[in-house]
PDB file of N, CA and C in Angstrom:
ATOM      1  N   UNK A   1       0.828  -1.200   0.000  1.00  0.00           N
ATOM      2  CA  UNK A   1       0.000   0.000   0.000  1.00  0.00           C
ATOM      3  C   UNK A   1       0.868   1.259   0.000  1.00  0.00           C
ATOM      4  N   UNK A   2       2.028   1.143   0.875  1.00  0.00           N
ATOM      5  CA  UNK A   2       2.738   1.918   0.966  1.00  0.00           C
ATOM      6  C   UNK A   2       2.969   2.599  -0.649  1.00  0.00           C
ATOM      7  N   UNK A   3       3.708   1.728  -1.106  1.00  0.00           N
ATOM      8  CA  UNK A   3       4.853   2.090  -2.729  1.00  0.00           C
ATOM      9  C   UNK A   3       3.732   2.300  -3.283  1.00  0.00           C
ATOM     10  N   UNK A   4       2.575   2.128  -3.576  1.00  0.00           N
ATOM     11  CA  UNK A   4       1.400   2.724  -4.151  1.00  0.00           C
ATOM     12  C   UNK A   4       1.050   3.898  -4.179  1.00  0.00           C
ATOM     13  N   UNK A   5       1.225   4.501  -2.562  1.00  0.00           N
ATOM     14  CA  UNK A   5       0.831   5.747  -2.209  1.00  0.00           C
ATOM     15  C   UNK A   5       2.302   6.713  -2.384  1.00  0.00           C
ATOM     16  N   UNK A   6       3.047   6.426  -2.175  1.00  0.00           N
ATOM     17  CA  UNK A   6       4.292   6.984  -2.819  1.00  0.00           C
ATOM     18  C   UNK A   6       3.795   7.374  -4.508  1.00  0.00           C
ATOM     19  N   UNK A   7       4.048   6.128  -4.636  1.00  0.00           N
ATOM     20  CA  UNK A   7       3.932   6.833  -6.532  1.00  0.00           C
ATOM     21  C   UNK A   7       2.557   7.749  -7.125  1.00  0.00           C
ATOM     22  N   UNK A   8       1.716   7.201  -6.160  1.00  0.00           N
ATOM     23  CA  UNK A   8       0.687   8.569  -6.399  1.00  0.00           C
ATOM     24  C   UNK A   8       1.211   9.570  -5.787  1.00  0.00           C
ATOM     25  N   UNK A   9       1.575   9.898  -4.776  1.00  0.00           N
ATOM     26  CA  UNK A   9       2.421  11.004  -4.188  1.00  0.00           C
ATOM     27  C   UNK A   9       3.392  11.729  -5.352  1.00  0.00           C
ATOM     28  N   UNK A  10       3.985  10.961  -6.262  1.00  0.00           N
ATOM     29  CA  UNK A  10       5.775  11.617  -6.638  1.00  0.00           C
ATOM     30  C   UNK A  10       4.718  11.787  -8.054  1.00  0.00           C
ATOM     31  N   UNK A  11       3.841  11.055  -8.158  1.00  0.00           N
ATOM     32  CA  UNK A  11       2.688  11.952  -9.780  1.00  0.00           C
ATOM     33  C   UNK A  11       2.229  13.487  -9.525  1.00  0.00           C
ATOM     34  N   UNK A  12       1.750  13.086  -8.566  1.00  0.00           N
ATOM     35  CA  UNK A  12       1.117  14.593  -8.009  1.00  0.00           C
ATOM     36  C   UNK A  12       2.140  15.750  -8.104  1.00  0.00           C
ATOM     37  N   UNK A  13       3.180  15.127  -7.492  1.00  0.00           N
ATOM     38  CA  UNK A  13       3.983  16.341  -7.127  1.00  0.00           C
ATOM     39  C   UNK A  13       4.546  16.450  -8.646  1.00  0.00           C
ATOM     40  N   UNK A  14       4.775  15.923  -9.406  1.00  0.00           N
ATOM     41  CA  UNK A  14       5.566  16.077 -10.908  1.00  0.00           C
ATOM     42  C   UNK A  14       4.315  17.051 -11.537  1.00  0.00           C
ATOM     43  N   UNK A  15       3.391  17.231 -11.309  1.00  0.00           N
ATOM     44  CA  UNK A  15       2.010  17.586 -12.356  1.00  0.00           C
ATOM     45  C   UNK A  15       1.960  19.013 -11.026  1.00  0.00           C
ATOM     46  N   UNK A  16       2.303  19.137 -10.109  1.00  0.00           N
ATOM     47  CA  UNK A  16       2.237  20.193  -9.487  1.00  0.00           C
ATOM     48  C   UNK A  16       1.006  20.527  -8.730  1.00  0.00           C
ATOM     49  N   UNK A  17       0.456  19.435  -8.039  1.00  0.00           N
ATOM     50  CA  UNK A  17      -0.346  19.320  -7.890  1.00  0.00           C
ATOM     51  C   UNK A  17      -0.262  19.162  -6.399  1.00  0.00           C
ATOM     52  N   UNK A  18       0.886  18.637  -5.650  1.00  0.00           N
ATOM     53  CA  UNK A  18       0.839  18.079  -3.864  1.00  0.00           C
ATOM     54  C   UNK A  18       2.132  19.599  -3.683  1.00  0.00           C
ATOM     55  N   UNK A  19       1.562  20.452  -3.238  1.00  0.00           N
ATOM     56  CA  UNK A  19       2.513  21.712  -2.711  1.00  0.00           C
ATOM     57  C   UNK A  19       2.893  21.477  -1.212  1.00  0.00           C
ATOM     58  N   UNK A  20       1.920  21.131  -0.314  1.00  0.00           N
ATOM     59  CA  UNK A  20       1.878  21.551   1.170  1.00  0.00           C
ATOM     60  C   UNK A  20       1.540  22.482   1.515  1.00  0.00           C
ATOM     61  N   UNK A  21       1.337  23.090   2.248  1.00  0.00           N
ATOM     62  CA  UNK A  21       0.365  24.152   3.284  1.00  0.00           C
ATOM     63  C   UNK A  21       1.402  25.564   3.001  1.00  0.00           C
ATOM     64  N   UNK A  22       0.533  26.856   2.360  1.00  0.00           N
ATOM     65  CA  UNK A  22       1.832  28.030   2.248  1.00  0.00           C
ATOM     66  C   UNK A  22       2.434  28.297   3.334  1.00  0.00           C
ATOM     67  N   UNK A  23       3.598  29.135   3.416  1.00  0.00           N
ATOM     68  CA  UNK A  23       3.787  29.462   4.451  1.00  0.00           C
ATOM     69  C   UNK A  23       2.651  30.832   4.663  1.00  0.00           C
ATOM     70  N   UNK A  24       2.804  30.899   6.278  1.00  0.00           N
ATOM     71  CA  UNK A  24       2.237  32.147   6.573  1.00  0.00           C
ATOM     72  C   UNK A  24       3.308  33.129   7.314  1.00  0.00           C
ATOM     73  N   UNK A  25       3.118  34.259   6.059  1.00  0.00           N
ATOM     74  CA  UNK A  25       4.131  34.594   6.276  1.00  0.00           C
ATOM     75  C   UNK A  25       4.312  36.251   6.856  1.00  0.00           C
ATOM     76  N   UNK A  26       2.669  36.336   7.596  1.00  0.00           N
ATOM     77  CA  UNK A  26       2.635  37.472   8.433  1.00  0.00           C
ATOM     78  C   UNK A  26       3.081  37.292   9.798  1.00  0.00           C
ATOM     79  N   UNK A  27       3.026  35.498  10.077  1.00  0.00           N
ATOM     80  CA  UNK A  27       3.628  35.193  11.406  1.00  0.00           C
ATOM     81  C   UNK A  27       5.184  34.940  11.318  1.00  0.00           C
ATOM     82  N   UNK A  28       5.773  34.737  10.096  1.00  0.00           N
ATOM     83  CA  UNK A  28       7.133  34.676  10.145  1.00  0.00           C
ATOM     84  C   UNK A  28       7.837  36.041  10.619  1.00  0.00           C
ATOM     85  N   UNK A  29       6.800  37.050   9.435  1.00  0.00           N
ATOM     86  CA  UNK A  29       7.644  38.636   9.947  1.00  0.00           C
ATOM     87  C   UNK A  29       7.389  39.112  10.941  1.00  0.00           C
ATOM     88  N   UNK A  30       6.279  38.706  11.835  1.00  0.00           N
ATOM     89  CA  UNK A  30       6.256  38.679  13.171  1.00  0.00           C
ATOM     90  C   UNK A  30       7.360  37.763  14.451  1.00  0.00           C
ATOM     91  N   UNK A  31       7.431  37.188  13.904  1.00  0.00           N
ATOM     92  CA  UNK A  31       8.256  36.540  14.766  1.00  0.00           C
ATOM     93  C   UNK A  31       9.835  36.766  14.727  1.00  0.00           C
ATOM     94  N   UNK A  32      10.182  37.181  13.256  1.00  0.00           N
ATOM     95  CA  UNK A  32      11.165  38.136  13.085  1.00  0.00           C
ATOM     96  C   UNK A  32      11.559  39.314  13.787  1.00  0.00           C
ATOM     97  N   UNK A  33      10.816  39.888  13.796  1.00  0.00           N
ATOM     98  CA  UNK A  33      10.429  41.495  14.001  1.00  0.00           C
ATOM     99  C   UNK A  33      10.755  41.234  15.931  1.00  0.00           C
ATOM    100  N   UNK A  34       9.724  40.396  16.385  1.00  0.00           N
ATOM    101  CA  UNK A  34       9.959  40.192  17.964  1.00  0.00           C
ATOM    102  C   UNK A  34      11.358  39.667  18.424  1.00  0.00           C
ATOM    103  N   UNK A  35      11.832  39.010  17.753  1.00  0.00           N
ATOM    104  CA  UNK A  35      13.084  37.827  18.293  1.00  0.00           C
ATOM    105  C   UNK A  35      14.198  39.093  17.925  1.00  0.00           C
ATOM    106  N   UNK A  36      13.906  39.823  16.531  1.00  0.00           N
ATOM    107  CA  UNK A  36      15.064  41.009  16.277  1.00  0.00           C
ATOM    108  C   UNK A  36      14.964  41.803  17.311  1.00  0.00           C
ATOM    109  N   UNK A  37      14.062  42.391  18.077  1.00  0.00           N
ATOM    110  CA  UNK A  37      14.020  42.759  18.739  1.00  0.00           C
ATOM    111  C   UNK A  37      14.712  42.637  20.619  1.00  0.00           C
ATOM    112  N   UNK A  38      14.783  41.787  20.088  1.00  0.00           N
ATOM    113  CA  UNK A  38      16.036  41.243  21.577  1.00  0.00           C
ATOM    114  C   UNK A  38      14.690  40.550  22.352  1.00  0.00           C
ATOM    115  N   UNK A  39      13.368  39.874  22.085  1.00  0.00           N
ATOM    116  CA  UNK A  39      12.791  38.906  22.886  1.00  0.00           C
ATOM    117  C   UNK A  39      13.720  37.418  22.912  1.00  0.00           C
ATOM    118  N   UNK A  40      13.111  36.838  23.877  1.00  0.00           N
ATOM    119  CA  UNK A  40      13.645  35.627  24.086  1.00  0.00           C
ATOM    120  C   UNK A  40      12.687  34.494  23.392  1.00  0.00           C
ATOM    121  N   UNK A  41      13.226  33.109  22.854  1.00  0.00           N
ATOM    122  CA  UNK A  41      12.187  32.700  21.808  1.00  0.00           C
ATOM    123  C   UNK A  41      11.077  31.996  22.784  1.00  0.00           C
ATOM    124  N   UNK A  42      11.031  31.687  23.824  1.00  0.00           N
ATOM    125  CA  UNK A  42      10.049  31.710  24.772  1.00  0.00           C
ATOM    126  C   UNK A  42       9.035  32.785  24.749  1.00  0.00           C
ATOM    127  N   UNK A  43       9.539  33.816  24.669  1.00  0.00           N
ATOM    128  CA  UNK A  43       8.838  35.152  25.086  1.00  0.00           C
ATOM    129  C   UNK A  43       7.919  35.529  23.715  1.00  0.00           C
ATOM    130  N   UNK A  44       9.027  34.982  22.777  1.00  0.00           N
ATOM    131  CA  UNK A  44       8.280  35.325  21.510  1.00  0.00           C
ATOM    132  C   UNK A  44       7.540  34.958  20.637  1.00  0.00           C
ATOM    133  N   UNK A  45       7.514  33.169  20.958  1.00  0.00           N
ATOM    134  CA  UNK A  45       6.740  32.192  20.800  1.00  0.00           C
ATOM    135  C   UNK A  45       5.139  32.602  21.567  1.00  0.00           C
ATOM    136  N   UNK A  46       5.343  33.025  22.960  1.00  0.00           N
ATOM    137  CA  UNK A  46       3.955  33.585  23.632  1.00  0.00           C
ATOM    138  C   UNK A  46       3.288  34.646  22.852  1.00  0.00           C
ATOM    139  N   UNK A  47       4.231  35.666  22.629  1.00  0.00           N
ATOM    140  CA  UNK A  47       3.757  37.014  21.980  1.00  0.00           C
ATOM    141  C   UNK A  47       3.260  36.749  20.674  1.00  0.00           C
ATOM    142  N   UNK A  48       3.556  35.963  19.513  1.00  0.00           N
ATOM    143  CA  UNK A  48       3.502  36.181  18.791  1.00  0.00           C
ATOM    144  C   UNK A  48       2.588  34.479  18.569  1.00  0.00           C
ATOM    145  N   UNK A  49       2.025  33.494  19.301  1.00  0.00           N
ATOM    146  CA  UNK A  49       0.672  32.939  19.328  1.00  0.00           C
ATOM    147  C   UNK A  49       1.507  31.589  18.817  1.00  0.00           C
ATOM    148  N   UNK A  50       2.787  31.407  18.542  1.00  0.00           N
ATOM    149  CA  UNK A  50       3.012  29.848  17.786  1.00  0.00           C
ATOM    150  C   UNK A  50       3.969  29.071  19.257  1.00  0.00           C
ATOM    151  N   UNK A  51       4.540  28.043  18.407  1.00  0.00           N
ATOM    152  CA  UNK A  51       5.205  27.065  19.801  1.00  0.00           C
ATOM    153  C   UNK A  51       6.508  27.602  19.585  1.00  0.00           C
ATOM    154  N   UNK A  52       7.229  26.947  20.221  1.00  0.00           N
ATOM    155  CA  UNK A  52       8.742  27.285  20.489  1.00  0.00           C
ATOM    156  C   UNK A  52       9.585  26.845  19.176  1.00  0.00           C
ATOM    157  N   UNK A  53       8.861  25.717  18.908  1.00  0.00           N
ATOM    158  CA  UNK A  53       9.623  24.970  17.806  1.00  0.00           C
ATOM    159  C   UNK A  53       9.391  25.445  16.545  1.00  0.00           C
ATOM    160  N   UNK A  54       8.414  26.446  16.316  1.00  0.00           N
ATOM    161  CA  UNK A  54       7.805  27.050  15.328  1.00  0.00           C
ATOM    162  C   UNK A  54       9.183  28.486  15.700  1.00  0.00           C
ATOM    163  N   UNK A  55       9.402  28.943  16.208  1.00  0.00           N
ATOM    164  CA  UNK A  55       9.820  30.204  16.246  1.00  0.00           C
ATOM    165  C   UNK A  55      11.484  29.527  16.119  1.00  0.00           C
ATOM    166  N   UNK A  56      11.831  28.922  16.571  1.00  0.00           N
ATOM    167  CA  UNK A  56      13.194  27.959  16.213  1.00  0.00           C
ATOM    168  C   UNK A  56      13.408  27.785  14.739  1.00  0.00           C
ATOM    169  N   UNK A  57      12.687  27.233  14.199  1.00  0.00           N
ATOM    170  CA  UNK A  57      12.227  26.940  12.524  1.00  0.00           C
ATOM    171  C   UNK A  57      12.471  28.494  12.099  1.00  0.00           C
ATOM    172  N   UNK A  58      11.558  28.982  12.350  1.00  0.00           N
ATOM    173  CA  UNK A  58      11.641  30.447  11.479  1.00  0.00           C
ATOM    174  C   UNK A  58      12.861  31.234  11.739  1.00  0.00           C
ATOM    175  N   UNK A  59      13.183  30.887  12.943  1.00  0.00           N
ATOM    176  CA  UNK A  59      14.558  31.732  12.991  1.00  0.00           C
ATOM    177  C   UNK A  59      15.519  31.542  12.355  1.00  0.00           C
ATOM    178  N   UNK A  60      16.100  30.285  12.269  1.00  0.00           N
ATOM    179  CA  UNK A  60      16.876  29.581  11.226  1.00  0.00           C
ATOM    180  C   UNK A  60      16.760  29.879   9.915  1.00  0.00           C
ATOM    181  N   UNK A  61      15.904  29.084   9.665  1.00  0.00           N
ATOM    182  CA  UNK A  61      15.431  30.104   7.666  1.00  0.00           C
ATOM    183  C   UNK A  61      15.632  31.513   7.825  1.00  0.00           C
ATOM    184  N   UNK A  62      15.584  32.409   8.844  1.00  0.00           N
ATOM    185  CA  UNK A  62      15.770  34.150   8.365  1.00  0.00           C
ATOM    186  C   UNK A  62      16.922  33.775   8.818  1.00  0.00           C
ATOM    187  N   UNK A  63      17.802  33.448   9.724  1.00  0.00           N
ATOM    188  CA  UNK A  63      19.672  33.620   9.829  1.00  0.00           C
ATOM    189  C   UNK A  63      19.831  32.754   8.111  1.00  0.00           C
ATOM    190  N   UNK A  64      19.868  31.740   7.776  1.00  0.00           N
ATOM    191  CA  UNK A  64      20.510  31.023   6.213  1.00  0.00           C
ATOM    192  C   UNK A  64      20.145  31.710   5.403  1.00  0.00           C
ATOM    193  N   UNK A  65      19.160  32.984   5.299  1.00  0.00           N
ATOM    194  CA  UNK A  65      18.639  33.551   4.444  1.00  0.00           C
ATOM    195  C   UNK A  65      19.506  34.712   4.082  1.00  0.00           C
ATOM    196  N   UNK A  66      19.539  35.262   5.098  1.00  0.00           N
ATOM    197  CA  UNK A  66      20.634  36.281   5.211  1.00  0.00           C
ATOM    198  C   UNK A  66      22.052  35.919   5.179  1.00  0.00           C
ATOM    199  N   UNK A  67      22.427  35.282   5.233  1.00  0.00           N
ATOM    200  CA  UNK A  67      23.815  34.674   5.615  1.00  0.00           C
ATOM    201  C   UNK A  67      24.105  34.507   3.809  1.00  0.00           C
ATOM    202  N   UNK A  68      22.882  34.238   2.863  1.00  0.00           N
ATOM    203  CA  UNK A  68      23.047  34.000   1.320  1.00  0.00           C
ATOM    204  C   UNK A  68      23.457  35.103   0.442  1.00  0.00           C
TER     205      UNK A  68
END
């Protein structure tokens, strides 16, 4: 069942069809904006409504982003 659902999976995605969920990306520049700000990602994870691991994630992608 598995290798089945794979290859419908890797069709989809060739035809452009399986994207995943956009980013949202009024909470990224939010969470930017707070953490640039000298919050702590605890602090900014609260303030800004996502988890810790969400504000970890985003932080990373804006430092490799910049760093390009």
């Amino acid at each position: 069942r598995r290798e089945r659902q794979r290859q419908g999976i890797d069709l989809a995605k060739g035809a452009g069809r399986y994207a995943g969920r956009k980013p949202d990306t009024k909470m990224h520049e939010r969470v930017i904006a707070l953490k640039s700000g000298g919050c702590s990602i605890a602090e900014t994870a609260r303030l800004a409504g996502v988890s810790v691991s969400q504000v970890k994630r985003v932080w990373a992608q804006n430092q490799t982003k910049d760093k390009v």
